[in-house]
PDB file of N, CA and C in Angstrom:
ATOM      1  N   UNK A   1       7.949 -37.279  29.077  1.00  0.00           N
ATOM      2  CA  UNK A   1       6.604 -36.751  29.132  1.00  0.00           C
ATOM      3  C   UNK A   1       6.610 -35.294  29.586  1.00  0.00           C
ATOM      4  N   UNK A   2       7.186 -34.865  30.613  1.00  0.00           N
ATOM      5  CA  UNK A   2       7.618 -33.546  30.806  1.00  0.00           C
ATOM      6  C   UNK A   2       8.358 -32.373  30.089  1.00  0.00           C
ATOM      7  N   UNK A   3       9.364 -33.120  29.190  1.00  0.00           N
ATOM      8  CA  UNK A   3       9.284 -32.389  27.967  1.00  0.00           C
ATOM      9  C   UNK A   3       8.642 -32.226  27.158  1.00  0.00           C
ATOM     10  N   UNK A   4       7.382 -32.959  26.478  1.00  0.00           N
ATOM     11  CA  UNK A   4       6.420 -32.508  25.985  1.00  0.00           C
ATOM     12  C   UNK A   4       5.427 -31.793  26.129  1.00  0.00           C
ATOM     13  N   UNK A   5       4.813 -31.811  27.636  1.00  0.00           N
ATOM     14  CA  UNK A   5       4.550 -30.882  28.200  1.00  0.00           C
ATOM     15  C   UNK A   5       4.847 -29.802  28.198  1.00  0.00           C
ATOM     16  N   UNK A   6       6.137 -29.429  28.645  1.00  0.00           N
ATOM     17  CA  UNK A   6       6.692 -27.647  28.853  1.00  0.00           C
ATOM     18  C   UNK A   6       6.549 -27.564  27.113  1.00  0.00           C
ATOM     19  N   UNK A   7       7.175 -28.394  26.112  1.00  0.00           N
ATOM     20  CA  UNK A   7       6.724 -27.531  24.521  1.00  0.00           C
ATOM     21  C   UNK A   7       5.816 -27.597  24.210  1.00  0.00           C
ATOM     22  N   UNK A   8       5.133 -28.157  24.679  1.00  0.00           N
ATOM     23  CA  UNK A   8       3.246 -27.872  24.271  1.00  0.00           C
ATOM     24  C   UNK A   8       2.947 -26.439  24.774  1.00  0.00           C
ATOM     25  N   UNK A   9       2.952 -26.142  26.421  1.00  0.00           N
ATOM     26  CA  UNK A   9       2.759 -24.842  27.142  1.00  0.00           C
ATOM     27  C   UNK A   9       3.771 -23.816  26.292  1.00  0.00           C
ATOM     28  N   UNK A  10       4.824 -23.749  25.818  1.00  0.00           N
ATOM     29  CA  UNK A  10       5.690 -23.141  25.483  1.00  0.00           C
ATOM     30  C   UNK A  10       4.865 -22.645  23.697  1.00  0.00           C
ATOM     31  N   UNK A  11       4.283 -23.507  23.252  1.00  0.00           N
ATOM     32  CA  UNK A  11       3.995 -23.433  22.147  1.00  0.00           C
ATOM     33  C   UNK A  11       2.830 -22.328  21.934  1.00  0.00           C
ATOM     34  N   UNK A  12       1.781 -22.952  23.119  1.00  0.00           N
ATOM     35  CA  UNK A  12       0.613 -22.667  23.205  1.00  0.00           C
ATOM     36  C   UNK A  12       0.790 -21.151  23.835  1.00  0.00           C
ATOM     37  N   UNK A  13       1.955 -20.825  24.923  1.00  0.00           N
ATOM     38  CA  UNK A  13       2.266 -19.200  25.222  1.00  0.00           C
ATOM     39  C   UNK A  13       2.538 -18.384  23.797  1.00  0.00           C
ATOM     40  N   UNK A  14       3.247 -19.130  22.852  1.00  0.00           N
ATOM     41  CA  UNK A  14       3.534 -18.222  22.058  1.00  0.00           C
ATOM     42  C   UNK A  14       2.435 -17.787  21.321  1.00  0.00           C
ATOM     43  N   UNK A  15       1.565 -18.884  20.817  1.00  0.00           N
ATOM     44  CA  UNK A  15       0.472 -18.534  19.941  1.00  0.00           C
ATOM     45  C   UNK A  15      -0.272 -17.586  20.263  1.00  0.00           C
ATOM     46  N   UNK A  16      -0.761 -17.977  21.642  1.00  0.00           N
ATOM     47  CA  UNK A  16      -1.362 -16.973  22.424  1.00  0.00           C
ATOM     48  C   UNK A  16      -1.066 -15.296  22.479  1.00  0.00           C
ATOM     49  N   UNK A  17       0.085 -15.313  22.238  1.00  0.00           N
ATOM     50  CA  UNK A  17       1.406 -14.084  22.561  1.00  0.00           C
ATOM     51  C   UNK A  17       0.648 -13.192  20.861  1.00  0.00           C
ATOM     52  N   UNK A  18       0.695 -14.384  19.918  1.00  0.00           N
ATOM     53  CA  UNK A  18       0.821 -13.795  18.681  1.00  0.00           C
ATOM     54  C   UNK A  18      -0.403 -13.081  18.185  1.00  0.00           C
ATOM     55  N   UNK A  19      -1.984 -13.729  18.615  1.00  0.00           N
ATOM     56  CA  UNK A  19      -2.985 -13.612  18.582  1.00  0.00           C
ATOM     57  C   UNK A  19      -3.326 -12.436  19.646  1.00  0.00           C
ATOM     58  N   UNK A  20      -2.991 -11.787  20.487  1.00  0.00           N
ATOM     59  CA  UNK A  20      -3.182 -11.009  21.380  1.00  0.00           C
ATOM     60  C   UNK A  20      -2.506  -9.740  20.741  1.00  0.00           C
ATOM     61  N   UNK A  21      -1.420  -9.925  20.137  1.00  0.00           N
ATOM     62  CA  UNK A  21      -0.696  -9.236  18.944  1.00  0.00           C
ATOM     63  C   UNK A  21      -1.878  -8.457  18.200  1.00  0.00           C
ATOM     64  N   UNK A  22      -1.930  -9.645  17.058  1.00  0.00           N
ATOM     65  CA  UNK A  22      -2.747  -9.388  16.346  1.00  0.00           C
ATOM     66  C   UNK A  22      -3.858  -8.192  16.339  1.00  0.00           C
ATOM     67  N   UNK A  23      -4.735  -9.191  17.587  1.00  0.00           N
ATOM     68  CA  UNK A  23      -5.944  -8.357  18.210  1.00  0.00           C
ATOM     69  C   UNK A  23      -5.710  -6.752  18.304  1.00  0.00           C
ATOM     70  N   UNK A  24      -4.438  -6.409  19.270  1.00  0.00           N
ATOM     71  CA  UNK A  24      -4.048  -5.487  19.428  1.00  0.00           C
ATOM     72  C   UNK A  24      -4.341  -4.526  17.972  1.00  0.00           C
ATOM     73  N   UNK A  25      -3.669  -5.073  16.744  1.00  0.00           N
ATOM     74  CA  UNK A  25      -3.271  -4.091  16.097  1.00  0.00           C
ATOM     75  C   UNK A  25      -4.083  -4.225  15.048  1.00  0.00           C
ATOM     76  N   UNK A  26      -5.308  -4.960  15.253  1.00  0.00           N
ATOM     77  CA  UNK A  26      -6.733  -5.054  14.045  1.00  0.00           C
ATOM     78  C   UNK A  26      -7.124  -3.688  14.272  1.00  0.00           C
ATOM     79  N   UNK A  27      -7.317  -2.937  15.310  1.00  0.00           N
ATOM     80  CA  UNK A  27      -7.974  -1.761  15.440  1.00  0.00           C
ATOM     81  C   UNK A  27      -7.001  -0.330  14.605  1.00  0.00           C
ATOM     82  N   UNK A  28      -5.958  -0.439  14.221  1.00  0.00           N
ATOM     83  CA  UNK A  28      -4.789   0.854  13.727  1.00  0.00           C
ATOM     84  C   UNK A  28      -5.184  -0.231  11.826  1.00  0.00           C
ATOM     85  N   UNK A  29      -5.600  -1.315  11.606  1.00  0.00           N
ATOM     86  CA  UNK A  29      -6.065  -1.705  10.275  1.00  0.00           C
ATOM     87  C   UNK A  29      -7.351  -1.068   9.956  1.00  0.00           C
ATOM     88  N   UNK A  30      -7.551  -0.507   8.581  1.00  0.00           N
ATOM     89  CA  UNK A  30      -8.929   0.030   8.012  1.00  0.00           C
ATOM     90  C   UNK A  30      -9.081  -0.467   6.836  1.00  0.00           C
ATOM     91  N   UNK A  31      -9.839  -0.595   6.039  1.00  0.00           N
ATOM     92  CA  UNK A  31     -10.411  -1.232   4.743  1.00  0.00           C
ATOM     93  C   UNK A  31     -10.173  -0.282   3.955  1.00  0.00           C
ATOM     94  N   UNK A  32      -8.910   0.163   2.898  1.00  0.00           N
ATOM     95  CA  UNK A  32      -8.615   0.917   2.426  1.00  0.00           C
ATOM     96  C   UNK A  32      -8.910   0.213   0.791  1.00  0.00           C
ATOM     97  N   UNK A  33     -10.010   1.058  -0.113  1.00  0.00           N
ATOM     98  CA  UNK A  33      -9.797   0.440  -1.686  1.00  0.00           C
ATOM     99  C   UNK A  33      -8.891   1.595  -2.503  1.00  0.00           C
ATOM    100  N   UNK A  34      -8.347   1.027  -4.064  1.00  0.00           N
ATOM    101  CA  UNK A  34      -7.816   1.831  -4.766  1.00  0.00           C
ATOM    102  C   UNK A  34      -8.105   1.754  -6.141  1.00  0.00           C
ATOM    103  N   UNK A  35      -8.376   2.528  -6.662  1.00  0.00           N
ATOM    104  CA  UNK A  35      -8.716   2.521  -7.935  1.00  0.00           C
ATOM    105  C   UNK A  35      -8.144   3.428  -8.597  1.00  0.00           C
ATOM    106  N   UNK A  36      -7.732   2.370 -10.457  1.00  0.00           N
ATOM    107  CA  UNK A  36      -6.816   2.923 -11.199  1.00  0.00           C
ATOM    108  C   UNK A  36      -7.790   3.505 -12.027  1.00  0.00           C
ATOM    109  N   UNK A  37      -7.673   4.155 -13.239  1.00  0.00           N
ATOM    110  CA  UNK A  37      -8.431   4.702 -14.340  1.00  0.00           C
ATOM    111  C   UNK A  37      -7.107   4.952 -15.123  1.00  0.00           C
ATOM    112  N   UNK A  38      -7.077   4.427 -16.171  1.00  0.00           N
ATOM    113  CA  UNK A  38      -5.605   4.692 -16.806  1.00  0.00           C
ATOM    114  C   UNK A  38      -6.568   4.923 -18.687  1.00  0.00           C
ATOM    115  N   UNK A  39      -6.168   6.069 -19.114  1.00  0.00           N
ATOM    116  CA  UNK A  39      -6.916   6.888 -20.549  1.00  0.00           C
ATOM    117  C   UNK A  39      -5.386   7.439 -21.223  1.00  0.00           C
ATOM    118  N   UNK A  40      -5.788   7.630 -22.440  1.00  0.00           N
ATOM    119  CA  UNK A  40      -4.438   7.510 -23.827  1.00  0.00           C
ATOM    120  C   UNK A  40      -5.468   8.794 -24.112  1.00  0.00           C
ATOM    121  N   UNK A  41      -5.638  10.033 -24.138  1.00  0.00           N
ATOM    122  CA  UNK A  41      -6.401  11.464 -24.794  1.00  0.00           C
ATOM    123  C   UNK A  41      -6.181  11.250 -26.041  1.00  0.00           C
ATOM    124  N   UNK A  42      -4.641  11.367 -26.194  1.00  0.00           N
ATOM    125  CA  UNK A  42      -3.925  11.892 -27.450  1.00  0.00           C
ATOM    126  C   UNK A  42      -3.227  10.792 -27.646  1.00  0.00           C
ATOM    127  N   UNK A  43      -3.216   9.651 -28.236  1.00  0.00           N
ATOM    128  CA  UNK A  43      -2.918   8.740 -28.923  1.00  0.00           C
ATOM    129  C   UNK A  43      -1.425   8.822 -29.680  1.00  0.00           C
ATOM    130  N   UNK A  44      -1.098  10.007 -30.559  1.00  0.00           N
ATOM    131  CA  UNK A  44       0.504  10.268 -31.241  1.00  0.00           C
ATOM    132  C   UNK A  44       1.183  11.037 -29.850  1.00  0.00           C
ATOM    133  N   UNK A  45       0.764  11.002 -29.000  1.00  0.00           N
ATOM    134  CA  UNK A  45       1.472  11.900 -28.245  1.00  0.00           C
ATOM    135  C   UNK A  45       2.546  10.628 -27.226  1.00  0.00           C
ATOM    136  N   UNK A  46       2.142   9.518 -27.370  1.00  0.00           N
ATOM    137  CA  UNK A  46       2.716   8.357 -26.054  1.00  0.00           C
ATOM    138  C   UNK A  46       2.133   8.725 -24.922  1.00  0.00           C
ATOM    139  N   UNK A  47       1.594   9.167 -24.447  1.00  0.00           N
ATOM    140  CA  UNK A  47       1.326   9.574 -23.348  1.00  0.00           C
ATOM    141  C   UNK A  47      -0.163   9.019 -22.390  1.00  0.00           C
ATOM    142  N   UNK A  48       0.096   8.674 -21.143  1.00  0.00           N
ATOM    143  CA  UNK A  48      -0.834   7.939 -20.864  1.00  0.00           C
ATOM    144  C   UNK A  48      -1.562   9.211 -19.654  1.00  0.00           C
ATOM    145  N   UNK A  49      -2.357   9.079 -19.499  1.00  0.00           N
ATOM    146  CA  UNK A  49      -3.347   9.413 -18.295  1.00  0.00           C
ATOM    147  C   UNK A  49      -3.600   8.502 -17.068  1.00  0.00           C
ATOM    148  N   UNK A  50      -3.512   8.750 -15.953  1.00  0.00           N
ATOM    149  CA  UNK A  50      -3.249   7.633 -14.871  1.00  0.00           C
ATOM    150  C   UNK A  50      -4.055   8.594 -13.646  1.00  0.00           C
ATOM    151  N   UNK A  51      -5.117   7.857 -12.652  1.00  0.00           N
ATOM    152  CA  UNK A  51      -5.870   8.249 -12.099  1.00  0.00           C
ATOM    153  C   UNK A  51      -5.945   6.966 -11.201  1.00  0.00           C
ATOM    154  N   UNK A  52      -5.900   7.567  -9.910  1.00  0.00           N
ATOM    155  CA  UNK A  52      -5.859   6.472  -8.654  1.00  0.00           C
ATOM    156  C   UNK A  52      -6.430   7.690  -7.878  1.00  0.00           C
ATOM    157  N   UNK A  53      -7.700   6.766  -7.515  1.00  0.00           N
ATOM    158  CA  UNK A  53      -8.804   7.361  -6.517  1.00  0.00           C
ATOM    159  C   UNK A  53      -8.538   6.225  -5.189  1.00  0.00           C
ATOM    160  N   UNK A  54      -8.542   6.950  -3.935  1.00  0.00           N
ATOM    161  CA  UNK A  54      -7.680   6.257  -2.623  1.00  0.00           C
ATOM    162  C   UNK A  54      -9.290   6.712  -1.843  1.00  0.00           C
ATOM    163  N   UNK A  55      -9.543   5.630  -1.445  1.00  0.00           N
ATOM    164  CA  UNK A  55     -10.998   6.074  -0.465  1.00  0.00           C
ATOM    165  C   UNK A  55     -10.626   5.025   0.946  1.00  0.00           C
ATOM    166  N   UNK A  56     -11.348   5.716   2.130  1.00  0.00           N
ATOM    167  CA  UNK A  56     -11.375   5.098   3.244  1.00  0.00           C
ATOM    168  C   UNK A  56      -9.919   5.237   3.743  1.00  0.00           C
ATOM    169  N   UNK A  57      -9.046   6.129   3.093  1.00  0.00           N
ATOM    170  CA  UNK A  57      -7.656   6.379   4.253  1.00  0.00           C
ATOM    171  C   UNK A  57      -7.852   6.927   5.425  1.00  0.00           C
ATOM    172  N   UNK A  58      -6.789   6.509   5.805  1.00  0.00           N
ATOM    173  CA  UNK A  58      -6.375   6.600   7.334  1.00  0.00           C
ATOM    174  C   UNK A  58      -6.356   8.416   7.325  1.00  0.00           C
ATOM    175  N   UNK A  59      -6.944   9.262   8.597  1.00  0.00           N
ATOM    176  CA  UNK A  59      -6.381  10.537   8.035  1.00  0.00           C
ATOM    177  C   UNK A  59      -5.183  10.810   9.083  1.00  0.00           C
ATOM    178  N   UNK A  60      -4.229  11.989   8.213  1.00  0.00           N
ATOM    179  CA  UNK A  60      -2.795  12.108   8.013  1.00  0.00           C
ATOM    180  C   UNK A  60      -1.986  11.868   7.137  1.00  0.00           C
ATOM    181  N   UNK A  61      -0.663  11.902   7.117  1.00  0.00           N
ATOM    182  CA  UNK A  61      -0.141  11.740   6.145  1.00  0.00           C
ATOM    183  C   UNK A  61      -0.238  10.500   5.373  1.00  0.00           C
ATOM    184  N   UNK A  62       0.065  10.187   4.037  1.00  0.00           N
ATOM    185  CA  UNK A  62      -0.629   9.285   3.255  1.00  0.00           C
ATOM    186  C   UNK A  62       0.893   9.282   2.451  1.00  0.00           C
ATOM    187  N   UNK A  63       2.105   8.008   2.596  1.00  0.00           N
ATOM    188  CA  UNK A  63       3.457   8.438   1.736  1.00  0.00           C
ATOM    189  C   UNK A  63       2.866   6.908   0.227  1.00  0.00           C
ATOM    190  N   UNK A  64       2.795   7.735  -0.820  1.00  0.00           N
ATOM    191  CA  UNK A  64       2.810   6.727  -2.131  1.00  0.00           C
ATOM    192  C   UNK A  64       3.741   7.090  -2.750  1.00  0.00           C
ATOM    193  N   UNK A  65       4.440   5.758  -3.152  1.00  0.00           N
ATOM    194  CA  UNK A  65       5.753   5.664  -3.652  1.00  0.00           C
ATOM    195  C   UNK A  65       5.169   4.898  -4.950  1.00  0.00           C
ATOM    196  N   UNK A  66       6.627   5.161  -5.707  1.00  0.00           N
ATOM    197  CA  UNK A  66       6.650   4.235  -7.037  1.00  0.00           C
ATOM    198  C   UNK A  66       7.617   3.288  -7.018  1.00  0.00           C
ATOM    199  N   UNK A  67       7.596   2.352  -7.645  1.00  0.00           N
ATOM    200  CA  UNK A  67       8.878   1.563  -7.664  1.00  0.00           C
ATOM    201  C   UNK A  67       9.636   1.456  -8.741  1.00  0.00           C
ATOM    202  N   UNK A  68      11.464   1.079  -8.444  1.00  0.00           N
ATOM    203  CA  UNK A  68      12.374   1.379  -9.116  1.00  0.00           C
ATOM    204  C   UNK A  68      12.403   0.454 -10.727  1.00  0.00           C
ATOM    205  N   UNK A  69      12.059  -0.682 -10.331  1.00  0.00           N
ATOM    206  CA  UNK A  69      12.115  -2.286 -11.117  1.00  0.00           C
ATOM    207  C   UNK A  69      10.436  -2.634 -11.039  1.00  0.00           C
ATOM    208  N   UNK A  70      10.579  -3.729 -12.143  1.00  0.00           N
ATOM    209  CA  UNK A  70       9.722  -4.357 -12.426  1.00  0.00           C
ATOM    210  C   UNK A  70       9.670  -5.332 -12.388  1.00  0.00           C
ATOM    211  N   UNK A  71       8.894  -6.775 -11.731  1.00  0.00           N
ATOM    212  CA  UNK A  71       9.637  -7.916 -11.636  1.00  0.00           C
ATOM    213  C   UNK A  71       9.665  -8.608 -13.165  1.00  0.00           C
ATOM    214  N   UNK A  72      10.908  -9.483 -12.466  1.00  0.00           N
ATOM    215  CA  UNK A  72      11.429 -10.067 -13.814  1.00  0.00           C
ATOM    216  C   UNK A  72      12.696  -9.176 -14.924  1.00  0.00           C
ATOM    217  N   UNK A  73      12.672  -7.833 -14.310  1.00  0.00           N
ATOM    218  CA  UNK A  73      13.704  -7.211 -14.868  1.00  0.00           C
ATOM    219  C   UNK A  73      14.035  -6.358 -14.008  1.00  0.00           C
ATOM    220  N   UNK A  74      14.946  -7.023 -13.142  1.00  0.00           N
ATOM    221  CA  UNK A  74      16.006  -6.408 -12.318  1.00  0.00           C
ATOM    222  C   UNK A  74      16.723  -5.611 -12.626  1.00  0.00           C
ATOM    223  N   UNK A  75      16.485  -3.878 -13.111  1.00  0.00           N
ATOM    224  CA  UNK A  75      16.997  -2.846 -13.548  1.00  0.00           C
ATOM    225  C   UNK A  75      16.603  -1.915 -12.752  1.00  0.00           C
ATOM    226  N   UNK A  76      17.320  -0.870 -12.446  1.00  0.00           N
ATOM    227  CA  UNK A  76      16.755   0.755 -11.927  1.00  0.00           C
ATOM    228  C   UNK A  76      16.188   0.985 -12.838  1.00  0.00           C
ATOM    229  N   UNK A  77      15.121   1.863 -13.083  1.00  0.00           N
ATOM    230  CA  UNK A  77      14.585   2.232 -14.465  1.00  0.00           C
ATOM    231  C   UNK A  77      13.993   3.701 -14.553  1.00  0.00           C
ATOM    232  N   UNK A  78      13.840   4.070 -12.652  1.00  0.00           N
ATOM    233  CA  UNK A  78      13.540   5.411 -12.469  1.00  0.00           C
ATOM    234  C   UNK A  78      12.248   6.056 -12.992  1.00  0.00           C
ATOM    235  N   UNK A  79      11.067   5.396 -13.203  1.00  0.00           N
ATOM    236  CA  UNK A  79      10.158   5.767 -13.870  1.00  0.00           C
ATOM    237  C   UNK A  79       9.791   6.950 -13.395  1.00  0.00           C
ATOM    238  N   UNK A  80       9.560   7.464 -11.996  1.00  0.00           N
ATOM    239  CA  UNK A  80       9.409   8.874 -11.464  1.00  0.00           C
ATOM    240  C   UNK A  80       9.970  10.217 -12.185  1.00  0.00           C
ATOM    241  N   UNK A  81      10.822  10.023 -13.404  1.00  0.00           N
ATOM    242  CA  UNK A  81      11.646  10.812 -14.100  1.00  0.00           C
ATOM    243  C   UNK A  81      10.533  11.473 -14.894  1.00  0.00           C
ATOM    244  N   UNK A  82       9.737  10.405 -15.729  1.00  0.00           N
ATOM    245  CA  UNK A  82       8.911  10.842 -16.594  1.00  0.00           C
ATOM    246  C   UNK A  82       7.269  10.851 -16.390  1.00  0.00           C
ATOM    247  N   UNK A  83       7.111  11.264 -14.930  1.00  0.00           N
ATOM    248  CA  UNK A  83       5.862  11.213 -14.463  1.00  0.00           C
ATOM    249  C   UNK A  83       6.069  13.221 -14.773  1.00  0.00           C
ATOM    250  N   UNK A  84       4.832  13.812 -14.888  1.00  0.00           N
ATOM    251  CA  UNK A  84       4.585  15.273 -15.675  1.00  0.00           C
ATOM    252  C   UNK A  84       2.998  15.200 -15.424  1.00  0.00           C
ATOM    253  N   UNK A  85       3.108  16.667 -15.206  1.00  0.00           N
ATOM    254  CA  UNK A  85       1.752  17.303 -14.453  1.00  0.00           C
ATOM    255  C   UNK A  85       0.711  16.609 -13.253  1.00  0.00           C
ATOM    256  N   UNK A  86       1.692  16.375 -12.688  1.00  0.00           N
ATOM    257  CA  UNK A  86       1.270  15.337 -11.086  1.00  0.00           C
ATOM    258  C   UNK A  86      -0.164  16.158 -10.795  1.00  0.00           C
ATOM    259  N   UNK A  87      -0.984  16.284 -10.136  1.00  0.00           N
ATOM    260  CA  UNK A  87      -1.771  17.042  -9.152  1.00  0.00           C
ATOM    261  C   UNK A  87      -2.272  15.933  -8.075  1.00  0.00           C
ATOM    262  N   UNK A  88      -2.502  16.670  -6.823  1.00  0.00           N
ATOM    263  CA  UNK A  88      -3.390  15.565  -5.635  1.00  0.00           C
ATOM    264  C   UNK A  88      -4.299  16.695  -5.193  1.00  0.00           C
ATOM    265  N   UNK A  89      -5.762  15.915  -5.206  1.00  0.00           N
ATOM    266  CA  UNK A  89      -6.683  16.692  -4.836  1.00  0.00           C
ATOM    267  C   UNK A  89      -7.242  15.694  -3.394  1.00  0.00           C
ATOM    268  N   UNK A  90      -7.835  16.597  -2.695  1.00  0.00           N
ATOM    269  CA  UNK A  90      -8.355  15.972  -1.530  1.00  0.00           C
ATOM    270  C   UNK A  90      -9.889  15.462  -1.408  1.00  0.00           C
ATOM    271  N   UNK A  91     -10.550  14.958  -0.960  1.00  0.00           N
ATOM    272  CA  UNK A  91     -11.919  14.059  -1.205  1.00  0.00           C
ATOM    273  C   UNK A  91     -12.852  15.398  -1.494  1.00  0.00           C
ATOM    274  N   UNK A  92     -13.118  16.456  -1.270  1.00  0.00           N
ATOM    275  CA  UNK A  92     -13.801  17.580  -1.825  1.00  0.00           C
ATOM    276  C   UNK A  92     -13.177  18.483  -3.160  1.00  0.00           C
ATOM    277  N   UNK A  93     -11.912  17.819  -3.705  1.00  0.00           N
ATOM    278  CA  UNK A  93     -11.945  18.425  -5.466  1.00  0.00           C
ATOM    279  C   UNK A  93     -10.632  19.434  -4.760  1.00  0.00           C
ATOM    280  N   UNK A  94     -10.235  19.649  -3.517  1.00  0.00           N
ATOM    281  CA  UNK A  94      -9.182  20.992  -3.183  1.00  0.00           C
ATOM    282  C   UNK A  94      -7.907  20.092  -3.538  1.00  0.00           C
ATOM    283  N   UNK A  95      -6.817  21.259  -4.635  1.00  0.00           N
ATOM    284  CA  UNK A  95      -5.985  20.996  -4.796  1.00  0.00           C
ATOM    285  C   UNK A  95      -4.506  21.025  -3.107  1.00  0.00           C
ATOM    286  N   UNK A  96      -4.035  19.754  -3.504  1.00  0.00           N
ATOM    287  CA  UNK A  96      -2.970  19.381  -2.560  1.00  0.00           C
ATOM    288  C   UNK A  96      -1.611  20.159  -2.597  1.00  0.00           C
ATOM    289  N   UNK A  97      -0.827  20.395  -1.927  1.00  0.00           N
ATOM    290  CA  UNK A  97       0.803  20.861  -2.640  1.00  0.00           C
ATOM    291  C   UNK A  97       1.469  20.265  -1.766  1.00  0.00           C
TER     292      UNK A  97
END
C-alpha cells in the first residue's frame, strides 16, 4: 500500500511539474497565421509565383527555412537552388535585406 502511495505522489509531482511548465511558457506562445498565395504569370515560362504573408509575429528575428526532402522521397533535392528574385518586405510595404 505504501508503494502505491509514494507512485501516486510521485506521479502526481510530476504532472504537476509539467503543467507549471507549460503555464510558464504559454506566455513566450503567440497566435501566429500564414498565408500562401501561389500564381503561374507566365505559363511557358515554368515558373511559379509564391507569396507567404506572416502576421502576428513575434518581433525580432524571424529564421524561415526550406526543406531539403519531401516526404516519401528521401532525397536531398536542394530546392533553395532555384528559388530567384526573393524580396522580404516588412508589415508597412519597406523592403528587407
Amino acid at each position: 500500500m505504501q508503494k502505491i502511495t509514494n507512485d501516486l505522489y510521485a506521479g502526481l509531482k510530476t504532472l504537476a511539474s509539467c503543467c507549471g511548465l507549460l503555464l510558464l511558457s504559454a506566455g513566450a506562445l503567440r497566435a501566429q497565421s500564414f498565408a500562401f498565395t501561389v500564381s503561374v504569370k507566365n505559363p511557358a515560362s515554368h515558373y511559379l509565383n509564391v507569396e507567404l504573408l506572416a502576421k502576428d509575429m513575434a518581433p525580432g528575428i524571424i529564421d524561415f527555412r526550406m526543406p531539403v526532402w519531401t516526404p516519401g522521397y528521401y532525397q536531398f533535392l536542394n530546392f533553395h537552388e532555384n528559388v530567384e528574385n526573393l524580396a522580404i518586405e516588412d508589415g508597412k510595404g519597406n523592403l528587407l535585406e
